[in-house]
C-alpha atoms as a PDB file:
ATOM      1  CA  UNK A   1       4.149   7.737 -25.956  1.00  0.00           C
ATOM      2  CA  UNK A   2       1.128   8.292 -24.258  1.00  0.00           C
ATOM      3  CA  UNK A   3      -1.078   5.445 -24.250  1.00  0.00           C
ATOM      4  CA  UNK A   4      -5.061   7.505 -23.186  1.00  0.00           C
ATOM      5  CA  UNK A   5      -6.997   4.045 -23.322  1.00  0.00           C
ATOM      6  CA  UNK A   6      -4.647   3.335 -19.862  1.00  0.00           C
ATOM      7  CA  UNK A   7      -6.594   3.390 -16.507  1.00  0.00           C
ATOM      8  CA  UNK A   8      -5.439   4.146 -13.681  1.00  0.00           C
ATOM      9  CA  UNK A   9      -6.167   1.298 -10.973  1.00  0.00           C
ATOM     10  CA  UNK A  10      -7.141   2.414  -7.775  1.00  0.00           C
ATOM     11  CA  UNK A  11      -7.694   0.309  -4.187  1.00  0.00           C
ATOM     12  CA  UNK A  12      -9.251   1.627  -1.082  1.00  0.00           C
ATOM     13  CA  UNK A  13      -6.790   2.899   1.047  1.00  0.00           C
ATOM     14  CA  UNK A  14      -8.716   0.637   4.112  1.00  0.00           C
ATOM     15  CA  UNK A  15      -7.641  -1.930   1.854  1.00  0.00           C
ATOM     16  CA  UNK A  16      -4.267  -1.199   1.200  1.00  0.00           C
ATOM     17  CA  UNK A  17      -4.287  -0.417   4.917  1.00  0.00           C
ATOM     18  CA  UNK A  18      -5.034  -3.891   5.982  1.00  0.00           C
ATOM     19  CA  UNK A  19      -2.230  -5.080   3.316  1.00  0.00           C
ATOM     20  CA  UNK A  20       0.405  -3.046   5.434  1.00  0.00           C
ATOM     21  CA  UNK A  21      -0.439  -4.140   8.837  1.00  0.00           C
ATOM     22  CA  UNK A  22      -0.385  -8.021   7.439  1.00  0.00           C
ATOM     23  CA  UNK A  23       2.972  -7.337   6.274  1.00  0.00           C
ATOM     24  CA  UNK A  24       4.272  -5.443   9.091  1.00  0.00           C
ATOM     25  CA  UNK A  25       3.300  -8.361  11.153  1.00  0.00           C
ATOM     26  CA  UNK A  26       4.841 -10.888   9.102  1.00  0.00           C
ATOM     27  CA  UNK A  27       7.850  -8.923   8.644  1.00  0.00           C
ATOM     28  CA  UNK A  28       8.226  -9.109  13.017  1.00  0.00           C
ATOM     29  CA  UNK A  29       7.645 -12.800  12.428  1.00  0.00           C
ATOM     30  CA  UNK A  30      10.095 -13.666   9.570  1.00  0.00           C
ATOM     31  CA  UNK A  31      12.468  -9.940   8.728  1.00  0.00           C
ATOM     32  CA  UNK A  32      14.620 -12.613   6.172  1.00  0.00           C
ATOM     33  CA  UNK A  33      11.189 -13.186   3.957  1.00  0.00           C
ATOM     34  CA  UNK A  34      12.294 -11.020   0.995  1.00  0.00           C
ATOM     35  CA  UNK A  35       9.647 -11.163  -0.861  1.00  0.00           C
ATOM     36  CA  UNK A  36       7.199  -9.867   2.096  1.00  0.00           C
ATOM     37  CA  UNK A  37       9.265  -7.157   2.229  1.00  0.00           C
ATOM     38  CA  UNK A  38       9.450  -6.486  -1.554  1.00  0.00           C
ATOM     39  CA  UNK A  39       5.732  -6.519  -2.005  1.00  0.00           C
ATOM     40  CA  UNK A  40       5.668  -4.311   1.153  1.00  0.00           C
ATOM     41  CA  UNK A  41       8.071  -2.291   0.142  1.00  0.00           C
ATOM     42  CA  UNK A  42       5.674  -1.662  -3.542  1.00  0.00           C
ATOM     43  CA  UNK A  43       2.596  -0.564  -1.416  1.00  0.00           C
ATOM     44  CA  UNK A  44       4.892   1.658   0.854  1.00  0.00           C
ATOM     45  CA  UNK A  45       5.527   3.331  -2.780  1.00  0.00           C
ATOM     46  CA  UNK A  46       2.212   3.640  -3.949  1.00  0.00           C
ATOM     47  CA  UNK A  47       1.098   4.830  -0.802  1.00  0.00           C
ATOM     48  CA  UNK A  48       3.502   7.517  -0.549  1.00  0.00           C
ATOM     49  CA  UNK A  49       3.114   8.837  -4.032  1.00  0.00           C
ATOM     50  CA  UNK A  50      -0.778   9.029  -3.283  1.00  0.00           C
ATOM     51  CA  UNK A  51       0.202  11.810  -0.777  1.00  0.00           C
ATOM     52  CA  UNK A  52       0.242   9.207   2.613  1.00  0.00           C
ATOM     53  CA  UNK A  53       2.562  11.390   4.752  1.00  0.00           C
ATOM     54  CA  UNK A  54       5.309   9.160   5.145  1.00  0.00           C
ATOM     55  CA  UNK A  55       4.849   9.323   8.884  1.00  0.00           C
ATOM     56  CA  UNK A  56       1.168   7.525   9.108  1.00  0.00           C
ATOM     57  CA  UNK A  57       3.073   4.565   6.467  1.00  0.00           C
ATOM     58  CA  UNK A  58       6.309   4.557   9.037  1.00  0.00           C
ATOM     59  CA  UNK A  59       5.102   1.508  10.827  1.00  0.00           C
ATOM     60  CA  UNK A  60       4.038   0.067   7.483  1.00  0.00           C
ATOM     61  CA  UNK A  61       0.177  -0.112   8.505  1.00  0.00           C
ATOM     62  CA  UNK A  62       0.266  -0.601  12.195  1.00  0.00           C
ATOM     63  CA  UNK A  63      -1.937   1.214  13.987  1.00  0.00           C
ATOM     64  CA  UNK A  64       0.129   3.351  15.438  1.00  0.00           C
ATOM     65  CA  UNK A  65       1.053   4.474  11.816  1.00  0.00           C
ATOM     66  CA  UNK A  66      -2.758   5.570  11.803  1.00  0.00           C
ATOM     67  CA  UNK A  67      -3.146   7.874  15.048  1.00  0.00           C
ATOM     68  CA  UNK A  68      -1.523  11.173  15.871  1.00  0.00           C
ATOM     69  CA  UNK A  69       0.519  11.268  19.525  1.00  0.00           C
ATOM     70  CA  UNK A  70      -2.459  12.949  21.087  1.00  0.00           C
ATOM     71  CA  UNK A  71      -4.688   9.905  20.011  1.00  0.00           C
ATOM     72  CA  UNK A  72      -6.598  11.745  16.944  1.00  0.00           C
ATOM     73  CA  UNK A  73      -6.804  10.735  13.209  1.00  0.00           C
ATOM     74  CA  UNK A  74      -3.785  12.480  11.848  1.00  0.00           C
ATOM     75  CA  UNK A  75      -5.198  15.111   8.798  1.00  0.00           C
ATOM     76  CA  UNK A  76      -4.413  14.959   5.463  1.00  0.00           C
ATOM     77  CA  UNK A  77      -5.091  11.920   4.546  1.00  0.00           C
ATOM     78  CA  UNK A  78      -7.905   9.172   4.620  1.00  0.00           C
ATOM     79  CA  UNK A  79      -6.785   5.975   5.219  1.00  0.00           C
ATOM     80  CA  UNK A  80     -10.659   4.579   6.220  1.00  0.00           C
ATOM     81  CA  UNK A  81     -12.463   6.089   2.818  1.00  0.00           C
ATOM     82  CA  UNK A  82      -9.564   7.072   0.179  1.00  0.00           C
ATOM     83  CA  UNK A  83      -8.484   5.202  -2.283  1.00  0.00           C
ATOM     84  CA  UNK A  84      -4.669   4.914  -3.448  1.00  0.00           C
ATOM     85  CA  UNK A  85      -4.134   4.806  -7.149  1.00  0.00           C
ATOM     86  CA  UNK A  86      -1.467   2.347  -8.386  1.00  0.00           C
ATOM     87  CA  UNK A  87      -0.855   4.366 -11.928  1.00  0.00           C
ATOM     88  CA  UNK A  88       1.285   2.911 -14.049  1.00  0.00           C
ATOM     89  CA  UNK A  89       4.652   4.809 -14.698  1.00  0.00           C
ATOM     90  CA  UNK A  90       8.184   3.756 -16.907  1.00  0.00           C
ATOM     91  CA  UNK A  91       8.892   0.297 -15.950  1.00  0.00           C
ATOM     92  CA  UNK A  92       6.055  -0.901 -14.327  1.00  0.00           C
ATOM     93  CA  UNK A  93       3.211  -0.690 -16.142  1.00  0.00           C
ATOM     94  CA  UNK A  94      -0.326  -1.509 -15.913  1.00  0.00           C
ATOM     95  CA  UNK A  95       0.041  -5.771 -16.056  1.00  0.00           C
ATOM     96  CA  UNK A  96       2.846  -5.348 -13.626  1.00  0.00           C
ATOM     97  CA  UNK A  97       0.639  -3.553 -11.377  1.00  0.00           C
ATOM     98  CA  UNK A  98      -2.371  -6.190 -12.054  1.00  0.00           C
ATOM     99  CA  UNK A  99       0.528  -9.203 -10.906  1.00  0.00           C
ATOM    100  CA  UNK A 100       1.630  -6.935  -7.714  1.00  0.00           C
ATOM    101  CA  UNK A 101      -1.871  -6.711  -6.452  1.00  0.00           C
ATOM    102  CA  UNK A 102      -2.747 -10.171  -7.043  1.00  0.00           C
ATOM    103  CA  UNK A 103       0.254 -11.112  -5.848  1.00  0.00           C
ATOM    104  CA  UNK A 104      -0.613  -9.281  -2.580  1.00  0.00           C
ATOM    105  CA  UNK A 105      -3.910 -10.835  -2.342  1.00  0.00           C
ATOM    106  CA  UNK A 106      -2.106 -14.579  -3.143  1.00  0.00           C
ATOM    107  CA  UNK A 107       0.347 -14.017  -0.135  1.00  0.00           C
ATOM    108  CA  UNK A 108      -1.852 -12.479   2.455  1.00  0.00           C
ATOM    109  CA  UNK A 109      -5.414 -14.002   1.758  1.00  0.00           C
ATOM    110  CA  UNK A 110      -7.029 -10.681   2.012  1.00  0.00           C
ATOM    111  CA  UNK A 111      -9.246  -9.626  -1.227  1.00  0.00           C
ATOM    112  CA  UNK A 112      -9.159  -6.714  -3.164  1.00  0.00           C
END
């Protein structure tokens, strides 16, 4: 059932940017922290299904993950001015989504 009062929650992608490299650092620092890597592995998601070509989100944020070879913005998709939408979807709806990001913002100390 649809529910039409449901919003969508979106975070700019700088943001969620700045989430990734703080977790790809960590995960250098401490690979057996599982749930780093499942909060992580949540934004990967997000980011992908907002149309992040998976290649720019390899490095999960690093800034490598945010340049082409040649040293240019890879096109397609804005990672300075966009804004990824976390839309809820079977099995994790929109309080599940509220916990993730706050949970993000608990773990890394970066705001929303």
């Amino acid at each position: 059932m649809t529910q039409p009062h449901r919003q969508t929650r979106t975070v700019p992608t700088a943001k969620v940017r700045e989430w990734l490299v703080w977790f790809g650092e960590r995960s250098t620092q401490d690979p057996t922290n599982t749930e780093n890597r499942r909060l992580s592995n949540r934004l990967y998601d997000f980011c992908e299904r907002a149309g992040a070509p998976g290649s720019t989100i390899v490095a999960r944020g690093t800034s490598a993950a945010t340049t082409a070879a040649g040293g240019g913005t890879l096109p397609g998709f804005d990672w300075t001015r966009g804004e990824i939408p976390f839309a809820p979807r079977p099995g994790f709806g929109p309080k599940t989504i509220d916990r993730l990001i706050t949970r993000v913002v608990a773990v890394t100390g970066i705001h929303e």
